[in-house]
N, C-alpha and C. Protein backbone atom coordinates (compact mmCIF):
# COMPACT_ATOMS: atom_id res chain seq x y z
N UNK A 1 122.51 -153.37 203.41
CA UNK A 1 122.43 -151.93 203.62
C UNK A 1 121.00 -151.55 203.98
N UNK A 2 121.15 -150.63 205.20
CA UNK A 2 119.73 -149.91 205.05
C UNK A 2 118.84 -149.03 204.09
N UNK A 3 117.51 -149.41 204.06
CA UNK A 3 116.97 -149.07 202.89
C UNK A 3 116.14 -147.57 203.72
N UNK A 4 116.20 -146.59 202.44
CA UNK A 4 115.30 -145.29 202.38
C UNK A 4 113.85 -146.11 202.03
N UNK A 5 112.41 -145.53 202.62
CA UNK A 5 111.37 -146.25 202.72
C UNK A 5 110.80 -144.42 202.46
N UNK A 6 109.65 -144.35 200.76
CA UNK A 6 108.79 -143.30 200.79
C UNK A 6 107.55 -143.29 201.12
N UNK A 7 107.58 -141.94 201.91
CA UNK A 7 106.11 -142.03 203.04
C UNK A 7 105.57 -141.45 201.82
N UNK A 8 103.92 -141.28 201.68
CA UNK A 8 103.01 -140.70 201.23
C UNK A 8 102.69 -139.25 202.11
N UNK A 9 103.38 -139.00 203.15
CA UNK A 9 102.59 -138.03 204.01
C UNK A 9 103.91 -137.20 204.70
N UNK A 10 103.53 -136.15 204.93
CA UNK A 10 104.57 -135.15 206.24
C UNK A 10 104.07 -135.62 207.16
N UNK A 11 105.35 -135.63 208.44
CA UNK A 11 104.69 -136.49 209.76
C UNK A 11 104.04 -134.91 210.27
N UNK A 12 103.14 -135.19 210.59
CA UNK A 12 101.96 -133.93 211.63
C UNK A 12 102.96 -133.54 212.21
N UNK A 13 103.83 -133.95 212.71
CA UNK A 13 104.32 -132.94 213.92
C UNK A 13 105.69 -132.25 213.24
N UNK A 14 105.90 -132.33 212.10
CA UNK A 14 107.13 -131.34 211.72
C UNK A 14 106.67 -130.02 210.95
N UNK A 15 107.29 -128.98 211.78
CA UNK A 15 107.11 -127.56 210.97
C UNK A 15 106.69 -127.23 209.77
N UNK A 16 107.00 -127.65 208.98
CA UNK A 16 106.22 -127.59 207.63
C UNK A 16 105.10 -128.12 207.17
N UNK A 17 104.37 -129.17 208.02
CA UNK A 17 103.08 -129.55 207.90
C UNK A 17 102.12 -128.47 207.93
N UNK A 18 102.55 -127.12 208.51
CA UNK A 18 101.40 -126.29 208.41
C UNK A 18 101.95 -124.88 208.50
N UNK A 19 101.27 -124.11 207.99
CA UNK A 19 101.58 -122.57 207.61
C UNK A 19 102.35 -122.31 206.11
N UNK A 20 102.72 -123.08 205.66
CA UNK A 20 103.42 -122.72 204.36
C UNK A 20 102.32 -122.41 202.93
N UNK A 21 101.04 -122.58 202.95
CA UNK A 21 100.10 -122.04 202.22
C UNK A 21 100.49 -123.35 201.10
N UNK A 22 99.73 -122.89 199.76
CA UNK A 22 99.69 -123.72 198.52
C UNK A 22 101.20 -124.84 198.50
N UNK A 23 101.01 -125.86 198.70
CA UNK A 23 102.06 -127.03 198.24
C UNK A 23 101.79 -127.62 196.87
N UNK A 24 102.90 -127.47 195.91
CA UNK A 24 102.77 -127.58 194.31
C UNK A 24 103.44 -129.16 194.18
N UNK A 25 103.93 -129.39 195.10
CA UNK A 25 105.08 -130.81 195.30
C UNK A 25 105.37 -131.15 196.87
N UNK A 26 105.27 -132.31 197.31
CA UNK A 26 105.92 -132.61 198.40
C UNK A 26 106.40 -134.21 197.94
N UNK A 27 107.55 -134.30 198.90
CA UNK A 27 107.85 -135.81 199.34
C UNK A 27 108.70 -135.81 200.44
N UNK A 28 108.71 -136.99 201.22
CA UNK A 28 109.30 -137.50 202.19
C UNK A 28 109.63 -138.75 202.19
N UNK A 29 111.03 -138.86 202.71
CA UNK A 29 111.91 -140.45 202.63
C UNK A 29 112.10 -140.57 204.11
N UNK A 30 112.44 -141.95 204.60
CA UNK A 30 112.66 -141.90 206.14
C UNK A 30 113.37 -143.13 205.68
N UNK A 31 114.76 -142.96 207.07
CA UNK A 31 115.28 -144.46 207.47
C UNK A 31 114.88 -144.54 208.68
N UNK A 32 115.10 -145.99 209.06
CA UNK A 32 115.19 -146.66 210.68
C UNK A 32 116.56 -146.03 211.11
N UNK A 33 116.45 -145.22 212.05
CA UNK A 33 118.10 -145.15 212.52
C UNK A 33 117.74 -145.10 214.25
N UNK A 34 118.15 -145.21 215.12
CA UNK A 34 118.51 -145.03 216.17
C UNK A 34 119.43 -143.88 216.36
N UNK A 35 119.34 -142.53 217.06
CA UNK A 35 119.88 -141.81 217.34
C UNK A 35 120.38 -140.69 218.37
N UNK A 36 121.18 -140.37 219.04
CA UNK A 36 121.14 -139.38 220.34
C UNK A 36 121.36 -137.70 219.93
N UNK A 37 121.85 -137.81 218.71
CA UNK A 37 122.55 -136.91 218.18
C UNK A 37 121.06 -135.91 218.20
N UNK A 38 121.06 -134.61 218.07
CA UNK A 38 119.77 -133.38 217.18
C UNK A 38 120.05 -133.37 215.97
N UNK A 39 118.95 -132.83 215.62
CA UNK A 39 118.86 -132.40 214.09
C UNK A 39 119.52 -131.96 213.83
N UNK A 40 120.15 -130.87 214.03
CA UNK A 40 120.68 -129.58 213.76
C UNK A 40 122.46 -130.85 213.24
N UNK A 41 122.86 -131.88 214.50
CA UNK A 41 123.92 -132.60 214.21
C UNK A 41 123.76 -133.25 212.76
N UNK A 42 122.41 -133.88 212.95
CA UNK A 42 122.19 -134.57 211.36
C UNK A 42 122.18 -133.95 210.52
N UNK A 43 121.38 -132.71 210.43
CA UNK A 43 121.64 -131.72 209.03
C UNK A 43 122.75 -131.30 208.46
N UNK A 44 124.06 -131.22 209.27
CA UNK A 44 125.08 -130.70 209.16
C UNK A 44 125.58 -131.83 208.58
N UNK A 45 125.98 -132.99 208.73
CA UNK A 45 126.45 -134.31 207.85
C UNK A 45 125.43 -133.94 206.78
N UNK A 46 124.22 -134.51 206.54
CA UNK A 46 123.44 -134.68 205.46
C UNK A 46 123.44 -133.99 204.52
N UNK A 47 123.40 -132.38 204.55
CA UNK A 47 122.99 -131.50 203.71
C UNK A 47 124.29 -131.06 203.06
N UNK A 48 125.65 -132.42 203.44
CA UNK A 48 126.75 -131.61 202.81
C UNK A 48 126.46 -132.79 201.57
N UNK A 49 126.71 -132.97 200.32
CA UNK A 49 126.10 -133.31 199.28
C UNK A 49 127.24 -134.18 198.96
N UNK A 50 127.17 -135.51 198.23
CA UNK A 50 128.38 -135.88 197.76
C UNK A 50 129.32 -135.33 196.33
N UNK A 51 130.17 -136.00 195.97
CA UNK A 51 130.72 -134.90 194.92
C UNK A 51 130.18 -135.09 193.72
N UNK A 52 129.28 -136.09 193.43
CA UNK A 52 128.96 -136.13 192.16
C UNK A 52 127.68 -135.38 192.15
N UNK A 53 127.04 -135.13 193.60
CA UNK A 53 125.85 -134.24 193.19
C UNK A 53 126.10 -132.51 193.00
N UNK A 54 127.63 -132.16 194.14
CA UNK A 54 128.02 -131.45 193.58
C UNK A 54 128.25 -130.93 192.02
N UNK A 55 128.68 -131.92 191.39
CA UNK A 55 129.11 -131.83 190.02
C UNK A 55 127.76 -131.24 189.12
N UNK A 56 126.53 -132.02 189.57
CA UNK A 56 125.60 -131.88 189.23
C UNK A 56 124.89 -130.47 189.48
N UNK A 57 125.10 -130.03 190.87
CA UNK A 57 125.10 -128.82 190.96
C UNK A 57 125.54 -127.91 189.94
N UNK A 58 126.53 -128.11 189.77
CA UNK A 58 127.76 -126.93 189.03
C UNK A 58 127.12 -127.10 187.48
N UNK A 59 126.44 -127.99 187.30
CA UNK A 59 125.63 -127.75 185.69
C UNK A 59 124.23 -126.88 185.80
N UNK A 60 123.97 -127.06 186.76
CA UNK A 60 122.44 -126.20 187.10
C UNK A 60 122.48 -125.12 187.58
N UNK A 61 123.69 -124.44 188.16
CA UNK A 61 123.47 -123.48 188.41
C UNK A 61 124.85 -122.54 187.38
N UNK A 62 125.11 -123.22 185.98
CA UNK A 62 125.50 -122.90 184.69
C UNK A 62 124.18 -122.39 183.85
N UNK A 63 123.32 -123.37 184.11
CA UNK A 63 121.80 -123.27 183.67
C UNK A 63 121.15 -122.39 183.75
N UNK A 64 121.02 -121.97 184.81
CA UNK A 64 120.21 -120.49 185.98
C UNK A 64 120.89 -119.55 185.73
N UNK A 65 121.91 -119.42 185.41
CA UNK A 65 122.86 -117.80 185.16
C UNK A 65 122.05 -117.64 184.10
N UNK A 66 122.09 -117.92 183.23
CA UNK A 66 121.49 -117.71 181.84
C UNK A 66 120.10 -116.88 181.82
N UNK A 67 118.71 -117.58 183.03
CA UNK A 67 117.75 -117.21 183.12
C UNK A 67 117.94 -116.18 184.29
N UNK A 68 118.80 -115.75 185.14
CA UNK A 68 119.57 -114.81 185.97
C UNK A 68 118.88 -115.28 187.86
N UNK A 69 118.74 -116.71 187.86
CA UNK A 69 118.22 -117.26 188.79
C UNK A 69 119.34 -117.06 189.69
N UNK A 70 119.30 -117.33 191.33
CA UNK A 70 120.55 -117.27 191.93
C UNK A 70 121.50 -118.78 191.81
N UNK A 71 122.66 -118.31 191.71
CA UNK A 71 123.41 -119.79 191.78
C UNK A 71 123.43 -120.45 193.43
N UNK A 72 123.90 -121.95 193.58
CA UNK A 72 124.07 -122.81 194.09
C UNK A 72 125.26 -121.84 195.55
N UNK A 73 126.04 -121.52 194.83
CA UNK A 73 127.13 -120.59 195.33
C UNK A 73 126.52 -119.54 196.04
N UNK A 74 125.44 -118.98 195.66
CA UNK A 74 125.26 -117.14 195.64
C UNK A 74 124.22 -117.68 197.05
N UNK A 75 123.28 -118.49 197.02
CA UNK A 75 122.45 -118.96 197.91
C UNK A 75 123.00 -119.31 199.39
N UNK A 76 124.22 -120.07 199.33
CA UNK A 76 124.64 -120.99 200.21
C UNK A 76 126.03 -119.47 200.61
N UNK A 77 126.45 -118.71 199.97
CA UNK A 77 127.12 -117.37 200.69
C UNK A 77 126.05 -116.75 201.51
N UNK A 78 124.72 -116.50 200.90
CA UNK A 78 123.75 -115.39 201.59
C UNK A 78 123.61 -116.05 202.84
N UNK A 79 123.76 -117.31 202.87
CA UNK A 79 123.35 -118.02 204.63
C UNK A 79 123.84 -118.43 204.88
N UNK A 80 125.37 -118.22 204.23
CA UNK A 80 126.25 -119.13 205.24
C UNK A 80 125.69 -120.59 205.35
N UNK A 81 125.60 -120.95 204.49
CA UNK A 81 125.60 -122.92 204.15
C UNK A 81 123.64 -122.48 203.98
N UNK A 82 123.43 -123.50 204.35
CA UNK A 82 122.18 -124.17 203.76
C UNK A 82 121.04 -123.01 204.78
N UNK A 83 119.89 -122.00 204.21
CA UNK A 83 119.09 -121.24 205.18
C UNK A 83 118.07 -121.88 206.08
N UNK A 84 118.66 -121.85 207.18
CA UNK A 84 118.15 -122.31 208.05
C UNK A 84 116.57 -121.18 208.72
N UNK A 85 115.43 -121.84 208.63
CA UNK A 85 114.77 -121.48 209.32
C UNK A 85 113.91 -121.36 210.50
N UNK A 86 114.16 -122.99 211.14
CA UNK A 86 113.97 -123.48 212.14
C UNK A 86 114.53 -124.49 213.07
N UNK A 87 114.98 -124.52 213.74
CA UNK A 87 116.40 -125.38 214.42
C UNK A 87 115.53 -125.85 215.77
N UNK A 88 115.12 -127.14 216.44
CA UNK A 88 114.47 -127.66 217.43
C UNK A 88 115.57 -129.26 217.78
N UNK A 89 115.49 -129.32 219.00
CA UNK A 89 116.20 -130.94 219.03
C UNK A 89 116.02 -131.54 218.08
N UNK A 90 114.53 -131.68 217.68
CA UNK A 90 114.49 -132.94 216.83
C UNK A 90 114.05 -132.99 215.41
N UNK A 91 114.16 -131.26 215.13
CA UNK A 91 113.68 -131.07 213.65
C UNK A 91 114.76 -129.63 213.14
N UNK A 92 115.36 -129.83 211.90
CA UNK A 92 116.00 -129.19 211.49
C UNK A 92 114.89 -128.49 210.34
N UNK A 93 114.84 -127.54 209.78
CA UNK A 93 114.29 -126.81 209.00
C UNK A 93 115.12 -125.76 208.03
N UNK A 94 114.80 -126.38 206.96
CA UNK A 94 115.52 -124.90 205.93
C UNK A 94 114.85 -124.66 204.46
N UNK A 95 115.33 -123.73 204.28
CA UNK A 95 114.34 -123.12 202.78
C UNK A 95 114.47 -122.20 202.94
N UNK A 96 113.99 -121.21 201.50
CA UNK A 96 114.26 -119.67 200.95
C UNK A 96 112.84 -119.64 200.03
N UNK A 97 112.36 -118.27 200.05
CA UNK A 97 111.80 -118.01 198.63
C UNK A 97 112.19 -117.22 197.98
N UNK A 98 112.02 -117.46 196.50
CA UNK A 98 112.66 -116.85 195.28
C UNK A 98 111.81 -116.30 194.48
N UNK A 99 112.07 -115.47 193.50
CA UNK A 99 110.71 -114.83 192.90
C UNK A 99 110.39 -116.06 191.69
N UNK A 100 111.25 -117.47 191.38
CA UNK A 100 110.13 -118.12 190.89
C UNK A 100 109.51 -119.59 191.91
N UNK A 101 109.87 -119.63 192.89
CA UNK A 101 109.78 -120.82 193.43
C UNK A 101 110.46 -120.40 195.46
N UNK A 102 109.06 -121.28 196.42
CA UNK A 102 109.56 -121.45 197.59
C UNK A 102 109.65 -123.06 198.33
N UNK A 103 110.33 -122.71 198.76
CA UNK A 103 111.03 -124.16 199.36
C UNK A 103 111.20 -124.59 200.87
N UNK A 104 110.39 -125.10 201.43
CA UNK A 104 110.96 -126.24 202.53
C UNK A 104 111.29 -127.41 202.90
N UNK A 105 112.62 -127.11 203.61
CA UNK A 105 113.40 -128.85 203.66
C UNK A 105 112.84 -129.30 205.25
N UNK A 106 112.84 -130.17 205.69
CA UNK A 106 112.69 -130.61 207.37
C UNK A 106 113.62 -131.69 207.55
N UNK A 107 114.35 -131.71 208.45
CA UNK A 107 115.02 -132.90 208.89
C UNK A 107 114.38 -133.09 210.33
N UNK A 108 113.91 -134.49 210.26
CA UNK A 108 113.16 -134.67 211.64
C UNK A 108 113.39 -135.96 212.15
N UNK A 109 113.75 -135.80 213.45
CA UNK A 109 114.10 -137.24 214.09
C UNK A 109 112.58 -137.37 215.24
N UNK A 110 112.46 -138.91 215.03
CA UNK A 110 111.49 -139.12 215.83
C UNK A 110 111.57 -140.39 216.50
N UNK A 111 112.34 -139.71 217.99
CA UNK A 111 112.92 -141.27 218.88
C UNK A 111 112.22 -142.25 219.21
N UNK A 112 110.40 -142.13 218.91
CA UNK A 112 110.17 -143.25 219.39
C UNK A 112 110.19 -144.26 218.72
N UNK A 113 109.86 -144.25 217.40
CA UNK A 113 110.23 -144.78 216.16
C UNK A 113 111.48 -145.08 215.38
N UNK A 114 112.43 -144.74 216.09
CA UNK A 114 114.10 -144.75 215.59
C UNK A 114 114.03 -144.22 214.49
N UNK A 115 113.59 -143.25 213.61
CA UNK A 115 113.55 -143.12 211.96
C UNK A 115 113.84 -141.43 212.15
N UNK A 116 114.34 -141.45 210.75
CA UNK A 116 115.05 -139.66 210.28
C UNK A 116 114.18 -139.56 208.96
N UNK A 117 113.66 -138.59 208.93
CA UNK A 117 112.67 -138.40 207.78
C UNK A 117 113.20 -136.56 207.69
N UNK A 118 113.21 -137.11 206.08
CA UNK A 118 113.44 -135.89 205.21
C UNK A 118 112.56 -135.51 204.04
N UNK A 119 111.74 -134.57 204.70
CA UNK A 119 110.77 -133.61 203.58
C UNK A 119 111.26 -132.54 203.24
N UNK A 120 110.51 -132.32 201.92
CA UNK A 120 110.32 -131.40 201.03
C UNK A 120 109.10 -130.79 200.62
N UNK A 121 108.64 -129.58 200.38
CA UNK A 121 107.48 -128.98 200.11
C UNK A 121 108.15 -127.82 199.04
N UNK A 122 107.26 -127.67 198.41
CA UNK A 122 107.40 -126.54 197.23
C UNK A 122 106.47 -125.94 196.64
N UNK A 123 106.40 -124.80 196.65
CA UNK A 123 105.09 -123.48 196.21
C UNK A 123 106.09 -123.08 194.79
N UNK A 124 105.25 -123.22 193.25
CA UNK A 124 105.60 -122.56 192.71
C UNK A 124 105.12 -121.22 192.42
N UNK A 125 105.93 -119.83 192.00
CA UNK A 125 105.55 -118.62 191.96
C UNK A 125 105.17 -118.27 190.51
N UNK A 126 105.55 -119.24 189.18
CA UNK A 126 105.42 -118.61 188.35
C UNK A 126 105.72 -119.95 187.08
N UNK A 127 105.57 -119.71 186.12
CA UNK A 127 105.56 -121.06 185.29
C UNK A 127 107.54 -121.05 184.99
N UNK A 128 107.82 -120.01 185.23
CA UNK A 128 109.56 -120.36 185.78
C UNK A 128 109.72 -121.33 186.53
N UNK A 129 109.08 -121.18 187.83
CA UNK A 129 109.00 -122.09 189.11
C UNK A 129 108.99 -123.74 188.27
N UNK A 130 107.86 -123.71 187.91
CA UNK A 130 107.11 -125.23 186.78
C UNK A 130 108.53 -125.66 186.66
N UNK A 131 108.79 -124.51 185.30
CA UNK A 131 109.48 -125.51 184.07
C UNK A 131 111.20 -125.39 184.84
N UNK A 132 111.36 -124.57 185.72
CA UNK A 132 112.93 -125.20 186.57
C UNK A 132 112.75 -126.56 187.06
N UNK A 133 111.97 -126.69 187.66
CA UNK A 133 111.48 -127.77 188.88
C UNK A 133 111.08 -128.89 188.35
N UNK A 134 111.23 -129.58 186.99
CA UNK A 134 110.82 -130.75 186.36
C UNK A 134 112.33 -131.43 186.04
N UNK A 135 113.32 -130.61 185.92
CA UNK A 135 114.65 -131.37 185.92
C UNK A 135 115.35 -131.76 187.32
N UNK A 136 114.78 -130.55 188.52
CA UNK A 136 115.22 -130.54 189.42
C UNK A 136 114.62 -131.83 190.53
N UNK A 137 113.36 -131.76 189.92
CA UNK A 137 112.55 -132.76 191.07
C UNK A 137 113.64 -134.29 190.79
N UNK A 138 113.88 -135.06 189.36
CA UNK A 138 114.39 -135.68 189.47
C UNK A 138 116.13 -136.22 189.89
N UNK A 139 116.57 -135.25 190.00
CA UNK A 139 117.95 -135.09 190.63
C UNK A 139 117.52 -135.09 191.73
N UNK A 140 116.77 -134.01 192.73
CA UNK A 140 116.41 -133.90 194.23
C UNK A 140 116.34 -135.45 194.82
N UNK A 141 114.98 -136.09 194.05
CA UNK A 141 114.92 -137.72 194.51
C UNK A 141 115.70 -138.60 194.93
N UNK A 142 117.04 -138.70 193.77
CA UNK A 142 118.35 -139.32 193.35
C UNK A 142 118.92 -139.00 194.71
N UNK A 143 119.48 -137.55 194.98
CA UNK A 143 120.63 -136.85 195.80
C UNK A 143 119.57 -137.17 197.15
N UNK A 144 118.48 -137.46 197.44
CA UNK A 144 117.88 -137.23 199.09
C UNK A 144 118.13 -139.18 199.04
N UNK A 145 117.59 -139.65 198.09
CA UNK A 145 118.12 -141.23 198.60
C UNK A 145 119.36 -141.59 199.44
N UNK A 146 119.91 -141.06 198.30
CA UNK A 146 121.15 -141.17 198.31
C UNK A 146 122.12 -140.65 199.43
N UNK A 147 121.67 -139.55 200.17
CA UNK A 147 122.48 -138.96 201.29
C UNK A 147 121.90 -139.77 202.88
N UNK A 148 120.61 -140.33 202.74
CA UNK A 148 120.16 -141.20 203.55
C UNK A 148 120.23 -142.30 203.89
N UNK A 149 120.81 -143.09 202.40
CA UNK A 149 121.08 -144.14 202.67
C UNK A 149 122.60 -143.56 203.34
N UNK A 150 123.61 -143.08 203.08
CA UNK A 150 124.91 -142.75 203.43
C UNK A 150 124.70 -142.33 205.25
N UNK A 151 123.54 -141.48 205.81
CA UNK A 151 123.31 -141.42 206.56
C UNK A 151 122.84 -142.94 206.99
N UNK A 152 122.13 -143.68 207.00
CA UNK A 152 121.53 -144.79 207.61
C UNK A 152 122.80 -145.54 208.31
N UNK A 153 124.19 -145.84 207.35
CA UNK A 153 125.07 -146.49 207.71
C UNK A 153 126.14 -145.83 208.73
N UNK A 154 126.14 -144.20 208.78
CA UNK A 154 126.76 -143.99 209.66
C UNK A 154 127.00 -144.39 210.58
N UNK A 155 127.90 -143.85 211.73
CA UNK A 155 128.05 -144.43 212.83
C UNK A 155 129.22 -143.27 213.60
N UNK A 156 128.82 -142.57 214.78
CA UNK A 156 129.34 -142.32 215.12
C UNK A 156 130.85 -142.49 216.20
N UNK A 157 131.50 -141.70 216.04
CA UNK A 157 133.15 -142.23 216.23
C UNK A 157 133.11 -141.49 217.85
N UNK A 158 133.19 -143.00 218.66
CA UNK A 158 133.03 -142.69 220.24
C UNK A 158 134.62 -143.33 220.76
């Protein structure tokens, strides 16, 4: 199986490398893939989650009602699936900010290199932001491996 490989760095040339102000967290995973498909095609497979992270979902955003955060549900109605903020051939972009925490995702293909790299960046707003984001960072890790490696093996049906 193809392996997820973690960069130390955002590649320079994806949207979120610059303008997003204070970064409290980043990471980025990349596979080798060969691809014709856009971003916008890859994000749409990728960002649909498998069911056990679903499941996992559905406990955290049990969690967040409590502190009156938005749910998993309430987020993904306001935008109609995942908020997209930047859509290019070869870089998908999404994220929201919240009054405790802001977020950018990038999905970026870079043909000369055959590889799909998926970052994350995060500004916290408030020690809410903190203490959500210490259970979340380690699930995030788990669920981005994990949908990459599932991506790596794809194969499209010609």
């Amino acid at each position: 199986m193809k392996s997820v490989t973690k960069l130390t760095f955002i590649p320079e040339n994806s949207v979120i490398s610059n303008g997003f102000g204070r970064v409290d967290y980043c990471d980025t995973y990349c596979i080798v893939k060969k691809t014709d498909e856009t971003a916008g095609e890859i994000a749409a497979r990728v960002l649909k989650l498998p069911k056990w992270a679903n499941w996992l979902m559905s406990i955290r955003d049990a969690i967040v009602r409590i502190f009156r955060l938005k749910t998993s549900k309430e987020i993904l109605q306001e935008h109609q699936g995942f908020p997209m903020i930047a859509q290019h051939e070869n870089e998908f972009v999404s994220g929201a900010n919240d009054n405790h925490l802001d977020y950018r995702l990038s999905i970026l293909i870079d043909r000369e290199k055959s590889s799909i790299t998926f970052s994350t960046i995060v500004h916290f707003n408030n020690f809410l932001g903190r203490l959500y984001f210490i259970p979340v960072k380690l699930f995030h890790k788990i669920i981005v491996k994990a949908i990459l490696k599932r991506e790596a093996v794809y194969e499209i049906e010609k």
